[in-house]
Each structure stands twice: as C-alpha cells, then as structure tokens.
PDB file of N, CA and C in Angstrom:
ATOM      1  N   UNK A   1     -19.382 -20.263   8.555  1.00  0.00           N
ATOM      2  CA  UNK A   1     -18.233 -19.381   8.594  1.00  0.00           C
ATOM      3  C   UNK A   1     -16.940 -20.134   8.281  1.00  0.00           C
ATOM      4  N   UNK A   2     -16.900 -21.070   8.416  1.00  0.00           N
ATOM      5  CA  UNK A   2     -15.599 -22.205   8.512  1.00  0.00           C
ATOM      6  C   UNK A   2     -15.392 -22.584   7.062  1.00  0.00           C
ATOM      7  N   UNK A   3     -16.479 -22.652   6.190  1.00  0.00           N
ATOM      8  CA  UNK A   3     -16.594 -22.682   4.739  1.00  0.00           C
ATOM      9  C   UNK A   3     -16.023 -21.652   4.323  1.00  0.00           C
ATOM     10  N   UNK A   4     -16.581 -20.316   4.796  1.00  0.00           N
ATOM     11  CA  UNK A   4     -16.074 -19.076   4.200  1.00  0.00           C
ATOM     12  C   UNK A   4     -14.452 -19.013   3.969  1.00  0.00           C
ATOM     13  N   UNK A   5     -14.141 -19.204   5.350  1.00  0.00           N
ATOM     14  CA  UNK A   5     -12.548 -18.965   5.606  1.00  0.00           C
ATOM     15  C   UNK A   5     -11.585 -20.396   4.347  1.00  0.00           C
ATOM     16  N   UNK A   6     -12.570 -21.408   4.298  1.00  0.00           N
ATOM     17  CA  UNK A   6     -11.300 -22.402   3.852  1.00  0.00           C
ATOM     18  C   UNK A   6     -11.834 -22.329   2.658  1.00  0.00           C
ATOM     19  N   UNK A   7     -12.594 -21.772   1.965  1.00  0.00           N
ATOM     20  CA  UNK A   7     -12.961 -21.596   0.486  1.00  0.00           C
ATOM     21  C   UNK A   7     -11.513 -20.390   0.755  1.00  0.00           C
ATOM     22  N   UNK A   8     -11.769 -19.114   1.225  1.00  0.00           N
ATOM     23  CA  UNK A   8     -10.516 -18.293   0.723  1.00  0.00           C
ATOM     24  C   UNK A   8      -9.377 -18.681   0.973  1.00  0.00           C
ATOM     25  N   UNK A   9      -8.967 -19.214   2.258  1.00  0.00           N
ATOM     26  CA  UNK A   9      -7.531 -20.036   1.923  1.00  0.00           C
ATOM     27  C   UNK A   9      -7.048 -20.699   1.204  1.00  0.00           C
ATOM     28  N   UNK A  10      -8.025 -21.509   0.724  1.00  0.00           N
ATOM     29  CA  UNK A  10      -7.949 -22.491  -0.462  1.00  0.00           C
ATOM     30  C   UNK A  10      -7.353 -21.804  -1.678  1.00  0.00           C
ATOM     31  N   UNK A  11      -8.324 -20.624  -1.900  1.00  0.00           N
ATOM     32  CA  UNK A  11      -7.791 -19.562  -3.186  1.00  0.00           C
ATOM     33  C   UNK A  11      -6.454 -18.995  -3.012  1.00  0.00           C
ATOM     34  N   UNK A  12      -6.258 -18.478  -1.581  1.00  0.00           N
ATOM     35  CA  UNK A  12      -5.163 -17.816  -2.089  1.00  0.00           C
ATOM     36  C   UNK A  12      -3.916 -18.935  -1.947  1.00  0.00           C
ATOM     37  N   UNK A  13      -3.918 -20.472  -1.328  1.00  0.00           N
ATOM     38  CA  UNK A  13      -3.069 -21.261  -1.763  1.00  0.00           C
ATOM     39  C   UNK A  13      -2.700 -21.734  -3.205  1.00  0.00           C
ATOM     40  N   UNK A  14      -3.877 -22.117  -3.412  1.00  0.00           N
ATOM     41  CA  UNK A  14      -4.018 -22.203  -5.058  1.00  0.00           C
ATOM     42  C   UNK A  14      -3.355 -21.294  -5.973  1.00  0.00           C
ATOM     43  N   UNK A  15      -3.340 -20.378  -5.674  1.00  0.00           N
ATOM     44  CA  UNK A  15      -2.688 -19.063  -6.346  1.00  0.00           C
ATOM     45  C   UNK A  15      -0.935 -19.268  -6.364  1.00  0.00           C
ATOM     46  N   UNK A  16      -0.904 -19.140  -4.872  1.00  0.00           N
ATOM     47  CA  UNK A  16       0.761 -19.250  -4.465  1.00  0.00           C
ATOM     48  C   UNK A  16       1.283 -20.269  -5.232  1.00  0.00           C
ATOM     49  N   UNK A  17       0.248 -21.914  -5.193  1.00  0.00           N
ATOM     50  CA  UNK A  17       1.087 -22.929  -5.718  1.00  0.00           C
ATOM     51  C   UNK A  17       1.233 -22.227  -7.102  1.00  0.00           C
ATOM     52  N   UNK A  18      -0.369 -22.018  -8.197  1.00  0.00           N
ATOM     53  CA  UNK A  18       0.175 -21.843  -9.099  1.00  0.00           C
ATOM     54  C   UNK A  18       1.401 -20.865  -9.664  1.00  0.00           C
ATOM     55  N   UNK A  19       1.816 -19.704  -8.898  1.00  0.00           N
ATOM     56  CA  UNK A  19       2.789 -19.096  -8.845  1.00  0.00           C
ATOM     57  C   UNK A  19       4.228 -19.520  -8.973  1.00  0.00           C
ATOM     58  N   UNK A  20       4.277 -20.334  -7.960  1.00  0.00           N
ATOM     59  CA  UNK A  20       5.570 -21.014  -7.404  1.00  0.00           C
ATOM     60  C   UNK A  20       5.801 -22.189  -8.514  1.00  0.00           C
ATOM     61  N   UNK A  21       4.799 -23.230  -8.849  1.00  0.00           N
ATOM     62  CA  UNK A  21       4.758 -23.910  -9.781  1.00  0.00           C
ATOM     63  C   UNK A  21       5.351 -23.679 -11.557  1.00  0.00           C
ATOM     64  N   UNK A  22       4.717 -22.122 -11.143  1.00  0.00           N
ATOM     65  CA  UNK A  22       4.749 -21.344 -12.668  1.00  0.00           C
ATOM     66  C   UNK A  22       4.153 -22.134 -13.888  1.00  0.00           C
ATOM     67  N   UNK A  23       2.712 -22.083 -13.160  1.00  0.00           N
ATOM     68  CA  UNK A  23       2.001 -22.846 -14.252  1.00  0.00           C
ATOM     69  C   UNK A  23       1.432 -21.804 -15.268  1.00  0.00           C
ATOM     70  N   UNK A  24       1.247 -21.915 -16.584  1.00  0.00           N
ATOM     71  CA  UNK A  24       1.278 -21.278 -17.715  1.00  0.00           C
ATOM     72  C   UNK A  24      -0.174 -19.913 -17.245  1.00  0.00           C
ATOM     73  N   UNK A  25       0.373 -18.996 -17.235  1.00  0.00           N
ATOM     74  CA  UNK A  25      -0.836 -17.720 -16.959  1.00  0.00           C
ATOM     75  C   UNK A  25      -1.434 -17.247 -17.397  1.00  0.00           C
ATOM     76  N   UNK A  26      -1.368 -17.475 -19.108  1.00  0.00           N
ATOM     77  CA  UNK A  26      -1.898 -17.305 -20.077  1.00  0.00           C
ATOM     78  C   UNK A  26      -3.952 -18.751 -20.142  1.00  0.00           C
ATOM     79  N   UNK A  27      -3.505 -19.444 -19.326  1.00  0.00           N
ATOM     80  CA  UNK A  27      -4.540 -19.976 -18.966  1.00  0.00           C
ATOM     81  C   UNK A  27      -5.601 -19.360 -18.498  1.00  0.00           C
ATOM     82  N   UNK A  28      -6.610 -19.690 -18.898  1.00  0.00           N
ATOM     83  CA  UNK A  28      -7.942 -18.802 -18.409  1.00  0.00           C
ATOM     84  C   UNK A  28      -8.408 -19.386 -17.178  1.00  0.00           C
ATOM     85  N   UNK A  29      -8.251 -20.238 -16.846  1.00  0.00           N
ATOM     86  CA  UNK A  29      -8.549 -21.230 -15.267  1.00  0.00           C
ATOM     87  C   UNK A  29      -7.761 -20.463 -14.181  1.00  0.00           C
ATOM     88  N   UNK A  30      -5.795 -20.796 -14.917  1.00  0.00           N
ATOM     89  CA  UNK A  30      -4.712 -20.072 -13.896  1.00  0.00           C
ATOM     90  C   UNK A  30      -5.048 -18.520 -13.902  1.00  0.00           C
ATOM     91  N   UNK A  31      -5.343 -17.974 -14.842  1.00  0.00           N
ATOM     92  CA  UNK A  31      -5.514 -16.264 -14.619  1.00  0.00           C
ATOM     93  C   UNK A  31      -6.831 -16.120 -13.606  1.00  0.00           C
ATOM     94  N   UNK A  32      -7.456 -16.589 -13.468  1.00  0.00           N
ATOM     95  CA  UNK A  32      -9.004 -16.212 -12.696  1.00  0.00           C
ATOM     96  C   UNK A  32      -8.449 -16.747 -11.210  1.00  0.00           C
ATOM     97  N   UNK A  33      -7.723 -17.803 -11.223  1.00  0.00           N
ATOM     98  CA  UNK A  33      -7.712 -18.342  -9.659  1.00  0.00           C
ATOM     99  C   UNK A  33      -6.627 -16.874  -9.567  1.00  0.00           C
ATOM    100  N   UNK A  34      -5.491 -16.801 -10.054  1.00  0.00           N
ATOM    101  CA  UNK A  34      -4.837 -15.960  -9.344  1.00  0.00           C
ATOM    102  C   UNK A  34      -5.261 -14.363  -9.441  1.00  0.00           C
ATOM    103  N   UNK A  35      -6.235 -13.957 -10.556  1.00  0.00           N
ATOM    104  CA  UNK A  35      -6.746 -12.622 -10.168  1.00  0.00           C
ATOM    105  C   UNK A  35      -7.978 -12.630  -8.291  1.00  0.00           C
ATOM    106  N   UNK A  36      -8.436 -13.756  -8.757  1.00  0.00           N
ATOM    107  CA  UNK A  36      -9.090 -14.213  -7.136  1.00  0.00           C
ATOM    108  C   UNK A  36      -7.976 -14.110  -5.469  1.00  0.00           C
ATOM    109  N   UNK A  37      -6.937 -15.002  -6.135  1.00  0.00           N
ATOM    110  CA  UNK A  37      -5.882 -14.589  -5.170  1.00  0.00           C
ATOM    111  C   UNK A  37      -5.387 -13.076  -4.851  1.00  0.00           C
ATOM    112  N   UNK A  38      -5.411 -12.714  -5.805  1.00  0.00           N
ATOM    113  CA  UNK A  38      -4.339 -11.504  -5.527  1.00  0.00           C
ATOM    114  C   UNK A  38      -5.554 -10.337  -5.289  1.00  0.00           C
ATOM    115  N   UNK A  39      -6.461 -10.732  -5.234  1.00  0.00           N
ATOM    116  CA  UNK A  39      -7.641  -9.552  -4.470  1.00  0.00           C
ATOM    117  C   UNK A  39      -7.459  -9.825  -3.289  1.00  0.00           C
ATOM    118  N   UNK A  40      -7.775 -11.050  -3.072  1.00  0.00           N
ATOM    119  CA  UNK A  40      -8.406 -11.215  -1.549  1.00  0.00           C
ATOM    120  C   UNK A  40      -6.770 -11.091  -0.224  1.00  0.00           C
ATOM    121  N   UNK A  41      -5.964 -11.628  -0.965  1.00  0.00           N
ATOM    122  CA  UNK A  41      -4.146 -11.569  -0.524  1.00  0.00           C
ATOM    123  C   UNK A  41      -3.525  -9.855  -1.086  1.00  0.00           C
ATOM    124  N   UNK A  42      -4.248  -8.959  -1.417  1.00  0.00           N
ATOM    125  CA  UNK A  42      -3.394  -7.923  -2.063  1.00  0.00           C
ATOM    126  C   UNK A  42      -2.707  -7.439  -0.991  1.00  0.00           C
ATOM    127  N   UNK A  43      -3.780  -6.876   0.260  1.00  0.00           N
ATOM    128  CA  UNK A  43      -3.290  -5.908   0.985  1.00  0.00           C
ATOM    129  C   UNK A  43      -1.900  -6.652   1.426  1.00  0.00           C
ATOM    130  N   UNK A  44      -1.942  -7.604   1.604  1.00  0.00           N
ATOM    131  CA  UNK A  44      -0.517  -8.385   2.169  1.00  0.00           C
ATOM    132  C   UNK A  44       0.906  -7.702   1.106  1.00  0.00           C
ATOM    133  N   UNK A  45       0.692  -7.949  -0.454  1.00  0.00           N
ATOM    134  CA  UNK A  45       1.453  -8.095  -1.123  1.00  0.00           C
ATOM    135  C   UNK A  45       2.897  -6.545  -0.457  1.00  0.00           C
ATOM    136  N   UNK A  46       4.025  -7.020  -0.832  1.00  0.00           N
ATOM    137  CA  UNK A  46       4.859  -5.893  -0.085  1.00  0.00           C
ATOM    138  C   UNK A  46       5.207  -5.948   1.262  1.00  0.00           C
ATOM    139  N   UNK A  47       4.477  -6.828   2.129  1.00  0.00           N
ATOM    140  CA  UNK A  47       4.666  -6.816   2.860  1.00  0.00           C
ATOM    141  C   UNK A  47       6.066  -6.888   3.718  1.00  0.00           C
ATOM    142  N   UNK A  48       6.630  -7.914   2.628  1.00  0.00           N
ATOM    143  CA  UNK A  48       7.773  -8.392   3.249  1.00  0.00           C
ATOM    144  C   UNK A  48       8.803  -8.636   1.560  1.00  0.00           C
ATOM    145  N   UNK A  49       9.985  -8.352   1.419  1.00  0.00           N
ATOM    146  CA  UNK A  49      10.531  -8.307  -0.221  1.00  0.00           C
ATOM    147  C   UNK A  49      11.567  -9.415   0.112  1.00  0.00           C
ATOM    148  N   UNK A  50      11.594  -9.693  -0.857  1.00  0.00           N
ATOM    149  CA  UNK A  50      13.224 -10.998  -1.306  1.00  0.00           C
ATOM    150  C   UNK A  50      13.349 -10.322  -2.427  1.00  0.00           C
ATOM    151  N   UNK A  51      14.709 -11.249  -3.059  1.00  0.00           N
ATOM    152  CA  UNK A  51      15.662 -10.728  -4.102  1.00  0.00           C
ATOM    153  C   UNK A  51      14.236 -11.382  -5.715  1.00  0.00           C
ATOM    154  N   UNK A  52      13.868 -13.050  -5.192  1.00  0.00           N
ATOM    155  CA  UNK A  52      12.363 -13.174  -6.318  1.00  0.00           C
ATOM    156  C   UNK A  52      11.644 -12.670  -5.716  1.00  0.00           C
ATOM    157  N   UNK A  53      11.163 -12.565  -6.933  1.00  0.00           N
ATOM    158  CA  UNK A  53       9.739 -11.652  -6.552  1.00  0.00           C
ATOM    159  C   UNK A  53       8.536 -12.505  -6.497  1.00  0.00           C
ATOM    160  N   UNK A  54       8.782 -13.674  -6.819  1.00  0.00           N
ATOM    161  CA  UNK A  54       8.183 -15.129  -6.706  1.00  0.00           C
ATOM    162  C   UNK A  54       7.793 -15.381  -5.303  1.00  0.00           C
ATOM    163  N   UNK A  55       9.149 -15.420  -4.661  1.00  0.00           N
ATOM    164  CA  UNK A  55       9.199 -16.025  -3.303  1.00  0.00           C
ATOM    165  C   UNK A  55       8.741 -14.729  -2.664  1.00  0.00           C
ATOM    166  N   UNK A  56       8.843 -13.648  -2.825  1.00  0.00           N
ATOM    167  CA  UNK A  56       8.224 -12.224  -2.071  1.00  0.00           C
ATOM    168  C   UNK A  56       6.282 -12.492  -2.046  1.00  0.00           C
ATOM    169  N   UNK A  57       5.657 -12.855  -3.189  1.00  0.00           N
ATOM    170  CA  UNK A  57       4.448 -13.076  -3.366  1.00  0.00           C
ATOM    171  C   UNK A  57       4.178 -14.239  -2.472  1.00  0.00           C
ATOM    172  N   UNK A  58       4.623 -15.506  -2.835  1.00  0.00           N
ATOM    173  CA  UNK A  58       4.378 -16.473  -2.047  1.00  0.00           C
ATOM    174  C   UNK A  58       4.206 -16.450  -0.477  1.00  0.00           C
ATOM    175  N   UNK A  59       5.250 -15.559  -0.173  1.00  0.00           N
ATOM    176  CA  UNK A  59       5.742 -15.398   1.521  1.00  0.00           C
ATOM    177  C   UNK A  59       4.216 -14.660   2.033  1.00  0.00           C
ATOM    178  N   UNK A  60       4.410 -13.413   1.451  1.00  0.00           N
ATOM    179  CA  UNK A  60       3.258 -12.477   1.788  1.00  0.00           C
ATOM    180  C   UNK A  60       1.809 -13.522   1.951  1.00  0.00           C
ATOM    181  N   UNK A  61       1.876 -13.739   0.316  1.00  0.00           N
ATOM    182  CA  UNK A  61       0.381 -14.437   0.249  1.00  0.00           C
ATOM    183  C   UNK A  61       0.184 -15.478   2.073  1.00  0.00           C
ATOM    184  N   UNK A  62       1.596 -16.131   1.760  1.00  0.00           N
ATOM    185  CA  UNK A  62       1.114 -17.238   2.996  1.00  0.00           C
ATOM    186  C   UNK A  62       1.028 -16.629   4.237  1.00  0.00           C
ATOM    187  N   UNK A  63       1.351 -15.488   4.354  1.00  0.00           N
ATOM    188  CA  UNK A  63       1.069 -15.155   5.293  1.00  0.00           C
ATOM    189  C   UNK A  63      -0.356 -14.310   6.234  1.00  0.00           C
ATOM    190  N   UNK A  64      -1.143 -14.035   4.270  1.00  0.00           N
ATOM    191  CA  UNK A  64      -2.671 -13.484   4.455  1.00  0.00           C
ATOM    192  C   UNK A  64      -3.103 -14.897   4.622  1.00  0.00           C
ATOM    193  N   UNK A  65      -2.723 -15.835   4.029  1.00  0.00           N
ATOM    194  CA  UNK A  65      -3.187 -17.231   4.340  1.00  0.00           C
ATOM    195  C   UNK A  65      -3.581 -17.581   5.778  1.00  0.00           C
ATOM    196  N   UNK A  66      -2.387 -17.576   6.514  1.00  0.00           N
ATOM    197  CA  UNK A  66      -2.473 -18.204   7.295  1.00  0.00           C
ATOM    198  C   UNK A  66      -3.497 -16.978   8.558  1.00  0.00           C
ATOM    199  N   UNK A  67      -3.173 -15.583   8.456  1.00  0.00           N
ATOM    200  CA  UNK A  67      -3.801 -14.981   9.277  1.00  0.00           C
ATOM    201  C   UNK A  67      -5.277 -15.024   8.686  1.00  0.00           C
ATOM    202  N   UNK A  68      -5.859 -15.061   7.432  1.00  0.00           N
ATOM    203  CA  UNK A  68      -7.293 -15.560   7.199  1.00  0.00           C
ATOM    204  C   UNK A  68      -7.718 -16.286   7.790  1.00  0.00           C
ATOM    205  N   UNK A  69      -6.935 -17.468   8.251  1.00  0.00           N
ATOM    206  CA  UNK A  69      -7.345 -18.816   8.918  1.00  0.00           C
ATOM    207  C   UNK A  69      -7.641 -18.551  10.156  1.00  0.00           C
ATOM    208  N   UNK A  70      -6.319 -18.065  10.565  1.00  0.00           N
ATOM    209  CA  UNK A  70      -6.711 -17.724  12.426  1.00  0.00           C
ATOM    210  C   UNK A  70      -7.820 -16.685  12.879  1.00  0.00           C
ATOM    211  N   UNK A  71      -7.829 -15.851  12.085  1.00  0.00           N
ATOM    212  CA  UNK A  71      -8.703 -14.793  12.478  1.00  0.00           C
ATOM    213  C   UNK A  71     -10.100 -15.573  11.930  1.00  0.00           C
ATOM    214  N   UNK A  72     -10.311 -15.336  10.678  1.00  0.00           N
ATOM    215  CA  UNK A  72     -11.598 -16.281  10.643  1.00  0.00           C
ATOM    216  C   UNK A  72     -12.429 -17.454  11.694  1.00  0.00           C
ATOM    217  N   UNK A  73     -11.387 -18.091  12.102  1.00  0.00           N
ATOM    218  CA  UNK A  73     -11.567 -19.335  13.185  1.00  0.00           C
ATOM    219  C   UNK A  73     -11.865 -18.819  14.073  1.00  0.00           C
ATOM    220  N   UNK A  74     -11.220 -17.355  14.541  1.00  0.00           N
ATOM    221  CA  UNK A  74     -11.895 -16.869  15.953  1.00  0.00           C
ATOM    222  C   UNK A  74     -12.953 -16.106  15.661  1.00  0.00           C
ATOM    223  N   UNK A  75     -13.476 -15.834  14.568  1.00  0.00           N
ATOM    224  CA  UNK A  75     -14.598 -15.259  14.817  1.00  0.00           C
ATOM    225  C   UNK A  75     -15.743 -16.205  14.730  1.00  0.00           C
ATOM    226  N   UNK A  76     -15.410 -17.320  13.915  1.00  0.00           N
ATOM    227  CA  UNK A  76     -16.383 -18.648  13.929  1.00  0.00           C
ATOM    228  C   UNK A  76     -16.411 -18.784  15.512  1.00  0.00           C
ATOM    229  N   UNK A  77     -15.726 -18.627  15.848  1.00  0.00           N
ATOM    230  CA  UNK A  77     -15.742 -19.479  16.955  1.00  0.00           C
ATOM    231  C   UNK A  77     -16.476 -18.307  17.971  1.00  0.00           C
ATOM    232  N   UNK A  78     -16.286 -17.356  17.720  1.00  0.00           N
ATOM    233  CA  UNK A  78     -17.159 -16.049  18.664  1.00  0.00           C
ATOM    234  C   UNK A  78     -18.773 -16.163  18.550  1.00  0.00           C
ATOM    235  N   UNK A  79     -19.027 -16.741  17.017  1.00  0.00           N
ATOM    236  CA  UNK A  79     -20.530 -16.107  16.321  1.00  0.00           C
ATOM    237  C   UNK A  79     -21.048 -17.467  17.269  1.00  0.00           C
ATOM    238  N   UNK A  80     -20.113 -18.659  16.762  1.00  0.00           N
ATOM    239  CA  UNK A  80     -20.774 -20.292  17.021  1.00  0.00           C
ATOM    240  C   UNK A  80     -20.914 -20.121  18.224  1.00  0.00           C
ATOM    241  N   UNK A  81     -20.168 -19.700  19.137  1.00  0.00           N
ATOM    242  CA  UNK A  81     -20.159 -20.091  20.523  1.00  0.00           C
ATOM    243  C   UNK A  81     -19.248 -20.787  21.258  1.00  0.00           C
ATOM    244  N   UNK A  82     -18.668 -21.674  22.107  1.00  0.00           N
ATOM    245  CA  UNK A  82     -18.710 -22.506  22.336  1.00  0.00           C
ATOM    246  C   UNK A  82     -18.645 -24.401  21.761  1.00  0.00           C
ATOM    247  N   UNK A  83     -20.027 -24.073  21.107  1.00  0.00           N
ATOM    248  CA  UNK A  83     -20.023 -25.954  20.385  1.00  0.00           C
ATOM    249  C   UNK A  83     -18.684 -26.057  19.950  1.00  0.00           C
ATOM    250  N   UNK A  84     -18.706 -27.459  20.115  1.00  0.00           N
ATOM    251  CA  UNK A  84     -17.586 -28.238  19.334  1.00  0.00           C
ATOM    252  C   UNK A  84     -18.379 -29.375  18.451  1.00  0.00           C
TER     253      UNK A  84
END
C-alpha cells in the first residue's frame, strides 16, 4: 500500500514540478506524466484560485498531494496493523 500511495505522489509532484518548471508540453514524456497528474489530482483542481493559474494548479495539486499521503498512510496503516 505504501508503494501505491508514493508511486501517486510521486506523479502528481512530477506534474506540479513539470508545470512550475514549464518544461516544454509538447513532449510526449511531459504530456503523459501530466495527463497522469491531472487525473489522479483533478478533483482538487479549483479548489483554491490565484491571479496564475500556474500557482492555482500547483497549490491545489499539492494539496491532493499531500492529503494522498496522509490518508493513504492511514489506511496502510489500518490494513498493516500495527507492525512497524
């Protein structure tokens, strides 16, 4: 489960950087990571607006980010048990 969650965080960071970076989108590598991002981060998108619309994506995204993480972790941690 811990794979699951940091494979998708991973994506939708990846995304944000390439966003924020503004690495060329016309790339077939950058278009697939961020069509990957922006599925799994959509419902977020809107969430929250700025004047860029850059920094509006980024914010949101990090913020499916970071609640992927926590929530994921507690359910790892429900299924696992206990172990450490």
């Amino acid at each position: 489960m811990h794979l699951v969650v940091s494979v998708i965080v991973s994506i939708i960071v990846a995304g944000i950087l390439l966003l924020v970076l503004k690495v060329n989108a016309s790339n077939s590598i950058v278009s697939e990571v961020h069509d990957w991002a922006r599925s799994l981060a959509g419902a977020f998108d809107g969430m929250l607006s700025c004047h860029n619309a850059h920094v509006a994506i980024a914010v949101n995204w990090g913020i499916a980010a970071v609640l992927y993480s926590f929530v994921g972790g507690l359910i790892a941690r429900l299924i696992g048990g206990t172990r450490r």
